[in-house]
Protein backbone atom coordinates (compact mmCIF):
# COMPACT_ATOMS: atom_id res chain seq x y z
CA UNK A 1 33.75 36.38 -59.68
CA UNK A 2 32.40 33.49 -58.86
CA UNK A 3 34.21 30.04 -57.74
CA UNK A 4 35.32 27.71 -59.82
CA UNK A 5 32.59 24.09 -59.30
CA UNK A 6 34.20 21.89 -56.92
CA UNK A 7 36.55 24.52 -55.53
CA UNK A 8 37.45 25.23 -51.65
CA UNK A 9 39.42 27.59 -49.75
CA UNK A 10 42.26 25.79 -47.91
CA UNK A 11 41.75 24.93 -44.36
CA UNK A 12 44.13 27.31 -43.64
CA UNK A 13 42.53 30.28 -45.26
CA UNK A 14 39.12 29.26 -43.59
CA UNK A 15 41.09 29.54 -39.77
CA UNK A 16 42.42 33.06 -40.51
CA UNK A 17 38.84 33.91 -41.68
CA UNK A 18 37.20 33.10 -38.70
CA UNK A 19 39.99 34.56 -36.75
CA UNK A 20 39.13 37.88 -38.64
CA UNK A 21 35.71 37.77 -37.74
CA UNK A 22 36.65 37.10 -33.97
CA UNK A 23 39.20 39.83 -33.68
CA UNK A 24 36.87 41.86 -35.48
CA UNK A 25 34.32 41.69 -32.70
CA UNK A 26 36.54 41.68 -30.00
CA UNK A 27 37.82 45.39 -30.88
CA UNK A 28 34.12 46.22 -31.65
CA UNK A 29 33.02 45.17 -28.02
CA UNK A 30 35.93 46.07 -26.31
CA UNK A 31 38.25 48.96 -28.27
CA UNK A 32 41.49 47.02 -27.11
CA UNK A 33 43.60 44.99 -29.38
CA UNK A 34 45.78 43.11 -27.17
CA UNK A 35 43.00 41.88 -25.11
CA UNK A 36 41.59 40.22 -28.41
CA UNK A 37 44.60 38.95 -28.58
CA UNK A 38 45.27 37.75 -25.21
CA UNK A 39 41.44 36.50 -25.52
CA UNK A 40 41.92 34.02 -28.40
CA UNK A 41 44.99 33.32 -27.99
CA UNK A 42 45.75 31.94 -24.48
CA UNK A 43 45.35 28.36 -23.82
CA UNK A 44 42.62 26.45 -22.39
CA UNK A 45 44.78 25.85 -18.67
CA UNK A 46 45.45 29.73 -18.92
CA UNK A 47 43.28 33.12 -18.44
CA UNK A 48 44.02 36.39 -20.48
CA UNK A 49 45.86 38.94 -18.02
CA UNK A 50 46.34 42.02 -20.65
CA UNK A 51 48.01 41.11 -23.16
CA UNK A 52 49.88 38.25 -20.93
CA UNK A 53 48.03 34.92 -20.61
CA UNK A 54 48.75 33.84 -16.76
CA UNK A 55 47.85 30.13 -15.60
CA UNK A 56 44.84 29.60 -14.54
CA UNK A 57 44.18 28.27 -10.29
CA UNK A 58 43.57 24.79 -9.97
CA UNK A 59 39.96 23.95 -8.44
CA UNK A 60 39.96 24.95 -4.69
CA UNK A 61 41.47 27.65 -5.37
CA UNK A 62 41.22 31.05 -6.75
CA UNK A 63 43.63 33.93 -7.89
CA UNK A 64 45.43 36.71 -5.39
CA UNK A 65 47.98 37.56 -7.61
CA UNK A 66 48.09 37.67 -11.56
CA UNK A 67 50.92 36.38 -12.76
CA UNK A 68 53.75 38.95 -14.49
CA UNK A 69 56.72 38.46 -16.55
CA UNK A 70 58.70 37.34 -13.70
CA UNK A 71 56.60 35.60 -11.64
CA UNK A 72 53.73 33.02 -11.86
CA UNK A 73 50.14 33.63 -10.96
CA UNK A 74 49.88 33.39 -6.78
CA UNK A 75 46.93 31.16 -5.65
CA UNK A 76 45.71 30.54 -2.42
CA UNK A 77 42.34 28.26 -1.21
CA UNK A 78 38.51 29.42 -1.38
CA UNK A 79 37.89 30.32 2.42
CA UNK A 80 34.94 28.36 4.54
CA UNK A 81 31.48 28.21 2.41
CA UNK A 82 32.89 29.11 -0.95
CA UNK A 83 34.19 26.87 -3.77
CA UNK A 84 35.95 26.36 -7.10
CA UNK A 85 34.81 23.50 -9.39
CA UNK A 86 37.29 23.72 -12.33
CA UNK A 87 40.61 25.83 -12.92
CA UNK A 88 40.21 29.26 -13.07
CA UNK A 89 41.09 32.41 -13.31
CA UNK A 90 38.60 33.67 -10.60
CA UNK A 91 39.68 37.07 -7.95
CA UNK A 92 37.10 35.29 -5.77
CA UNK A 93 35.67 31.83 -5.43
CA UNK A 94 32.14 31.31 -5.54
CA UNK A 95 29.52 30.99 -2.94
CA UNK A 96 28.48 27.63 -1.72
CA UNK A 97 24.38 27.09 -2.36
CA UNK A 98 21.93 27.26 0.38
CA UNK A 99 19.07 24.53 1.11
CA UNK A 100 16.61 26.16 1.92
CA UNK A 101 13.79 24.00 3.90
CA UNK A 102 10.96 26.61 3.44
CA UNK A 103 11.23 25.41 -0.37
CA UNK A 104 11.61 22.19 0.62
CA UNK A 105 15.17 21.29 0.30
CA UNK A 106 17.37 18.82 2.64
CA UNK A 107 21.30 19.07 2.06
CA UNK A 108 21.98 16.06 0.39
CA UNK A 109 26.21 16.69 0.14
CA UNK A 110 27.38 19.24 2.31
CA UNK A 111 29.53 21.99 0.21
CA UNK A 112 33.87 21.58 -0.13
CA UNK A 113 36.03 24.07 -1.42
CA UNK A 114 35.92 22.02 -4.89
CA UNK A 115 32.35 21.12 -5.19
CA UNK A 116 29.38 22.72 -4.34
CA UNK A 117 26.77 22.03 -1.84
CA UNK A 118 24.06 19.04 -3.27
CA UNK A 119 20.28 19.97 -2.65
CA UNK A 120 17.50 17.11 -2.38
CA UNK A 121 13.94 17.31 -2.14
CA UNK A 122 12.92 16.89 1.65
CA UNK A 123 10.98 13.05 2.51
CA UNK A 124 6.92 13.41 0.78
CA UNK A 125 8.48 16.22 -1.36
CA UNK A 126 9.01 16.14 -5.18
CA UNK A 127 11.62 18.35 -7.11
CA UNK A 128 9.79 21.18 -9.31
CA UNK A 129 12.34 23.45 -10.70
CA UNK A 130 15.96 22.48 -11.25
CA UNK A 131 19.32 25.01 -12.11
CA UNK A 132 21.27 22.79 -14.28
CA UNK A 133 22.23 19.60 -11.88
CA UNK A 134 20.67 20.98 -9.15
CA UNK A 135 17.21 21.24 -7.81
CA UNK A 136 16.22 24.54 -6.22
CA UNK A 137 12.57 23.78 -5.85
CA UNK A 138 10.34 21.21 -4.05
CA UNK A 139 6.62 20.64 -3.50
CA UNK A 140 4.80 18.01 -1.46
CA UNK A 141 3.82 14.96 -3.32
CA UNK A 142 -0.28 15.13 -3.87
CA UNK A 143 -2.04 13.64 -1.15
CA UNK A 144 -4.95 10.92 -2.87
CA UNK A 145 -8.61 11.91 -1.47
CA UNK A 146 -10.65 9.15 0.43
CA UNK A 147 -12.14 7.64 -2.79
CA UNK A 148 -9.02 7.48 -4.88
CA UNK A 149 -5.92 4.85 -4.97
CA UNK A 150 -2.29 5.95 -5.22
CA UNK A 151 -1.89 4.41 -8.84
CA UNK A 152 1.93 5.43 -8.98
CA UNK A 153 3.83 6.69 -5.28
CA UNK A 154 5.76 9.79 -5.11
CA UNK A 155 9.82 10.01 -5.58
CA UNK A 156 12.45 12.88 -5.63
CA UNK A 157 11.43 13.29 -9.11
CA UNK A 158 7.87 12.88 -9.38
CA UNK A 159 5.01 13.83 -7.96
CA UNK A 160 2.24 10.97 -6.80
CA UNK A 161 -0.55 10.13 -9.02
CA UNK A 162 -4.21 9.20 -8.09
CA UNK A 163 -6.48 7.46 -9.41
CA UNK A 164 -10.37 7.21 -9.08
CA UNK A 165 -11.91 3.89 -7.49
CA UNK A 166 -14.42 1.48 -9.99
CA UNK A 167 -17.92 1.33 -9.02
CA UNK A 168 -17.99 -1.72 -6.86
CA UNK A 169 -14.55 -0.38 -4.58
CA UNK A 170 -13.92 2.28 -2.06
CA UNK A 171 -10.68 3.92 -0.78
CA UNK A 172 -11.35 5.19 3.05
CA UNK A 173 -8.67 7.46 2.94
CA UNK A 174 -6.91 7.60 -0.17
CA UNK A 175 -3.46 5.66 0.74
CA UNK A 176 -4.18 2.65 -0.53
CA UNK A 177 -2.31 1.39 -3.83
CA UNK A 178 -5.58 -1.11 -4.51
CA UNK A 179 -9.63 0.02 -3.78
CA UNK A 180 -11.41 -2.78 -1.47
CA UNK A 181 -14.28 -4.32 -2.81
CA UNK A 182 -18.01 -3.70 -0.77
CA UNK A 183 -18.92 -6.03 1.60
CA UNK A 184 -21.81 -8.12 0.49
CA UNK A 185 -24.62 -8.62 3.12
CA UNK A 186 -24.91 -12.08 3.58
CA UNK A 187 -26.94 -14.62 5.97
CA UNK A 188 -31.01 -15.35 6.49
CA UNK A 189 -31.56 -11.44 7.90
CA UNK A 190 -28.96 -9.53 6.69
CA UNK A 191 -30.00 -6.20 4.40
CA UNK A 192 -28.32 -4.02 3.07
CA UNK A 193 -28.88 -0.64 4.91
CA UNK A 194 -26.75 1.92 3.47
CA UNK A 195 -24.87 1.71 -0.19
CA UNK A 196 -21.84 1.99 -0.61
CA UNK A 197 -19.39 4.72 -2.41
CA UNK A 198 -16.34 5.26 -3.66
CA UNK A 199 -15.31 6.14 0.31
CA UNK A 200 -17.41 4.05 2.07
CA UNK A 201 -18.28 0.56 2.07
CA UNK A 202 -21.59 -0.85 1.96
CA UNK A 203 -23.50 -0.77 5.74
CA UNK A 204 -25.42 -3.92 6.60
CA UNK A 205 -28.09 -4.44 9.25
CA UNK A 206 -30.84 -6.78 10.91
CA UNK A 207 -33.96 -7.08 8.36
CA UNK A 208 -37.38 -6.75 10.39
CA UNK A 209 -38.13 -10.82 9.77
CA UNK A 210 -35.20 -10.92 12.88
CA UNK A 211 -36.53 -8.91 15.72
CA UNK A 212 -39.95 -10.73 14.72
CA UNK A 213 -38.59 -13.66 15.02
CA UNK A 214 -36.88 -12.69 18.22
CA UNK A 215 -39.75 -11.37 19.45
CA UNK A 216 -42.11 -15.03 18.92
CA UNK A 217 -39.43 -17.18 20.31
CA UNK A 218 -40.29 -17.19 23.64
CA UNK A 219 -43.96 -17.71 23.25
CA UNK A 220 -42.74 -20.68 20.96
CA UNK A 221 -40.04 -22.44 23.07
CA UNK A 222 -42.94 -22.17 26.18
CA UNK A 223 -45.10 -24.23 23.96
CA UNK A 224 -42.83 -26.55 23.12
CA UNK A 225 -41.72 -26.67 26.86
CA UNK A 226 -45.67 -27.51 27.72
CA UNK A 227 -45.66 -29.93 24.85
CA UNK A 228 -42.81 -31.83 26.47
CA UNK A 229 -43.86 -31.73 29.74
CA UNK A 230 -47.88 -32.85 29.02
CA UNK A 231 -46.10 -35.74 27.10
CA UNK A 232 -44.01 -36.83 29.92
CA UNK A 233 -46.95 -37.07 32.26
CA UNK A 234 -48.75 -38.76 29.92
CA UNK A 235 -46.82 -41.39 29.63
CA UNK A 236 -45.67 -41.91 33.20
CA UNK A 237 -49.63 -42.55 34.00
CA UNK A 238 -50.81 -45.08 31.24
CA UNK A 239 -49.50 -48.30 30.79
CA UNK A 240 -47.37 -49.14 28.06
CA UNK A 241 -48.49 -51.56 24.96
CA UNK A 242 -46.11 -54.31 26.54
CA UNK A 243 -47.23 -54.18 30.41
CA UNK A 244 -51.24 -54.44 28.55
CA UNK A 245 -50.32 -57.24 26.81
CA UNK A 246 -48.65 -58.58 29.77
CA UNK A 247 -51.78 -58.08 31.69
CA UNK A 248 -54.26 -59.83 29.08
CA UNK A 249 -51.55 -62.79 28.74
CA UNK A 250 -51.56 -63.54 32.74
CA UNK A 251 -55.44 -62.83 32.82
CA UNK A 252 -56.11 -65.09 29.74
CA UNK A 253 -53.92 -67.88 32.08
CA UNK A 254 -55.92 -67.61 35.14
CA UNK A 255 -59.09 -68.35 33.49
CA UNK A 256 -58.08 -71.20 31.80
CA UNK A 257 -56.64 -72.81 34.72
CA UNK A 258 -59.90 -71.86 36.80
CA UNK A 259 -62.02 -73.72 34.53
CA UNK A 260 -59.77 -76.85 34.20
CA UNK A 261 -58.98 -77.64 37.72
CA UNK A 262 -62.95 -79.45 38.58
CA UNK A 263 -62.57 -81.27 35.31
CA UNK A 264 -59.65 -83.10 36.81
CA UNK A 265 -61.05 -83.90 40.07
CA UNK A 266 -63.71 -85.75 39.01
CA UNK A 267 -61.54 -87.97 36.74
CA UNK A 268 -59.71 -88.83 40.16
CA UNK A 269 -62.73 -89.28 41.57
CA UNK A 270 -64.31 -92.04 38.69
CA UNK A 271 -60.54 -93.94 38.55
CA UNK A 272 -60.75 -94.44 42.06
CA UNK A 273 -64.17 -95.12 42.72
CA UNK A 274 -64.31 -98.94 41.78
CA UNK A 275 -60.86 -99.50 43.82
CA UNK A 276 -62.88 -98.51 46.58
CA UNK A 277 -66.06 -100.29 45.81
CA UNK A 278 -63.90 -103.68 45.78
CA UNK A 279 -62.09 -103.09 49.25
CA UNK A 280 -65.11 -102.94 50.77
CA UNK A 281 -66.76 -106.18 51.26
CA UNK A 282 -63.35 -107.74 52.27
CA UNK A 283 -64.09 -105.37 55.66
């Protein structure tokens, strides 16, 4: 018979349903009708005992004694490197995790009897496999090869990642976060020798024009020594324009005065010859 449209079992009837199917695979797993019972019926600060449900251990702390009809359950602390995280219902406590360096693992929180011990990934390491909050796995972050540049660094989390240099750039050793540009060989006799790489930078040398230069310039500052020199002598041993001139000037004088001085005498000699002609007849 089929429902009615718009029609619902009560929220009621829907529970026991459910219940039903529980209890129903309860027996068929375990043959034992009070511990379905016990099972779904205990609390969520309580753990099924039988048919009893006892209270449950608080973290820290794990069951020695179920609890009975006239006494409570008896709980006593987790001993050394062993814990309990939540309440529980536990015979034993649980053991405390191990970090184990050989898989790369430093203890980042040290284990208590109410939390367990915290596991990190050792310095240059990376965590790889994880068990719910914890990691249980490292590897060593990838190591960039002369050539490359660390385009993102390693964490706890995440491995490193590399990247190739441009043409133009080289990486020496692969820790660099930026590739350095080649060198360009510059000045009158630089070459370039050797091109660069991706690793290696460009190698510059001493272009053949140099060592023949090198080579001449001797020869050439002795000839300009000898030029000097000759020059120097040269003019130490001639006259200059000024002392010739001087000379000509002073020669030009004497002659002049040379061929002037008889000219004067013999007007002397004409102005006083009739002063002389008229003293004498007075004598």
């Amino acid at each position: 018979m089929q429902p009615l449209p718009g029609w619902r079992l009560p929220w009621w009837s829907q529970e026991l349903t459910a219940n039903a199917l529980k209890l129903a695979l309860c027996l068929l797993l375990l043959g034992s009708p009070p511990c379905a019972l016990a099972q779904f019926l205990c609390r969520e600060e309580e753990y099924p005992v039988g048919t009893e449900c006892c209270p449950k251990c608080s973290p820290g702390y794990h069951v020695k004694q179920a609890c009975s009809e006239l006494t409570g359950t008896v709980c006593i602390p987790c001993p050394p490197e062993t814990y309990t995280a939540h309440p529980n219902g536990l015979s034993q406590c649980l053991p405390c995790r191990v970090c184990d360096p050989a898989l790369g693992l430093d203890t980042r929180q040290k284990c208590s009897s109410m939390q367990d011990t915290v596991c990190s990934c050792r310095q240059g390491y990376f965590c790889e496999a994880e068990d719910r909050d914890h990691c249980i796995m490292c590897l060593p972050h990838t190591i960039c090869q002369p050539g490359q540049r660390v385009q993102r660094r390693g964490t706890d989390s995440q491995d490193t990642v590399c990247a190739n240099c441009s043409l133009g750039t080289f990486s020496p050793n692969g820790t660099l976060e930026q590739c350095l540009p080649w060198t360009t060989c510059s000045g009158p006799f630089a070459v370039e020798a050797e091109r660069g790489t991706s690793s290696r930078d460009v190698s510059c040398s001493l272009s053949r024009w140099f060592y023949v230069f090198v080579s001449v310039l001797p020869a050439i500052s002795v000839v300009i020594a000898i030029s000097v020199v000759r020059r120097k002598r040269l003019s130490g041993s001639e006259p200059s324009e000024m002392a010739v001139l001087q000379r000509q000037v002073a020669e030009e004088a004497g002659e002049s005065a040379v061929t002037q001085a008889p000219k004067v005498t013999t007007v002397a000699e004409e102005e006083t010859a009739p002063v002389l002609r008229a003293m004498g007849p007075h004598r």
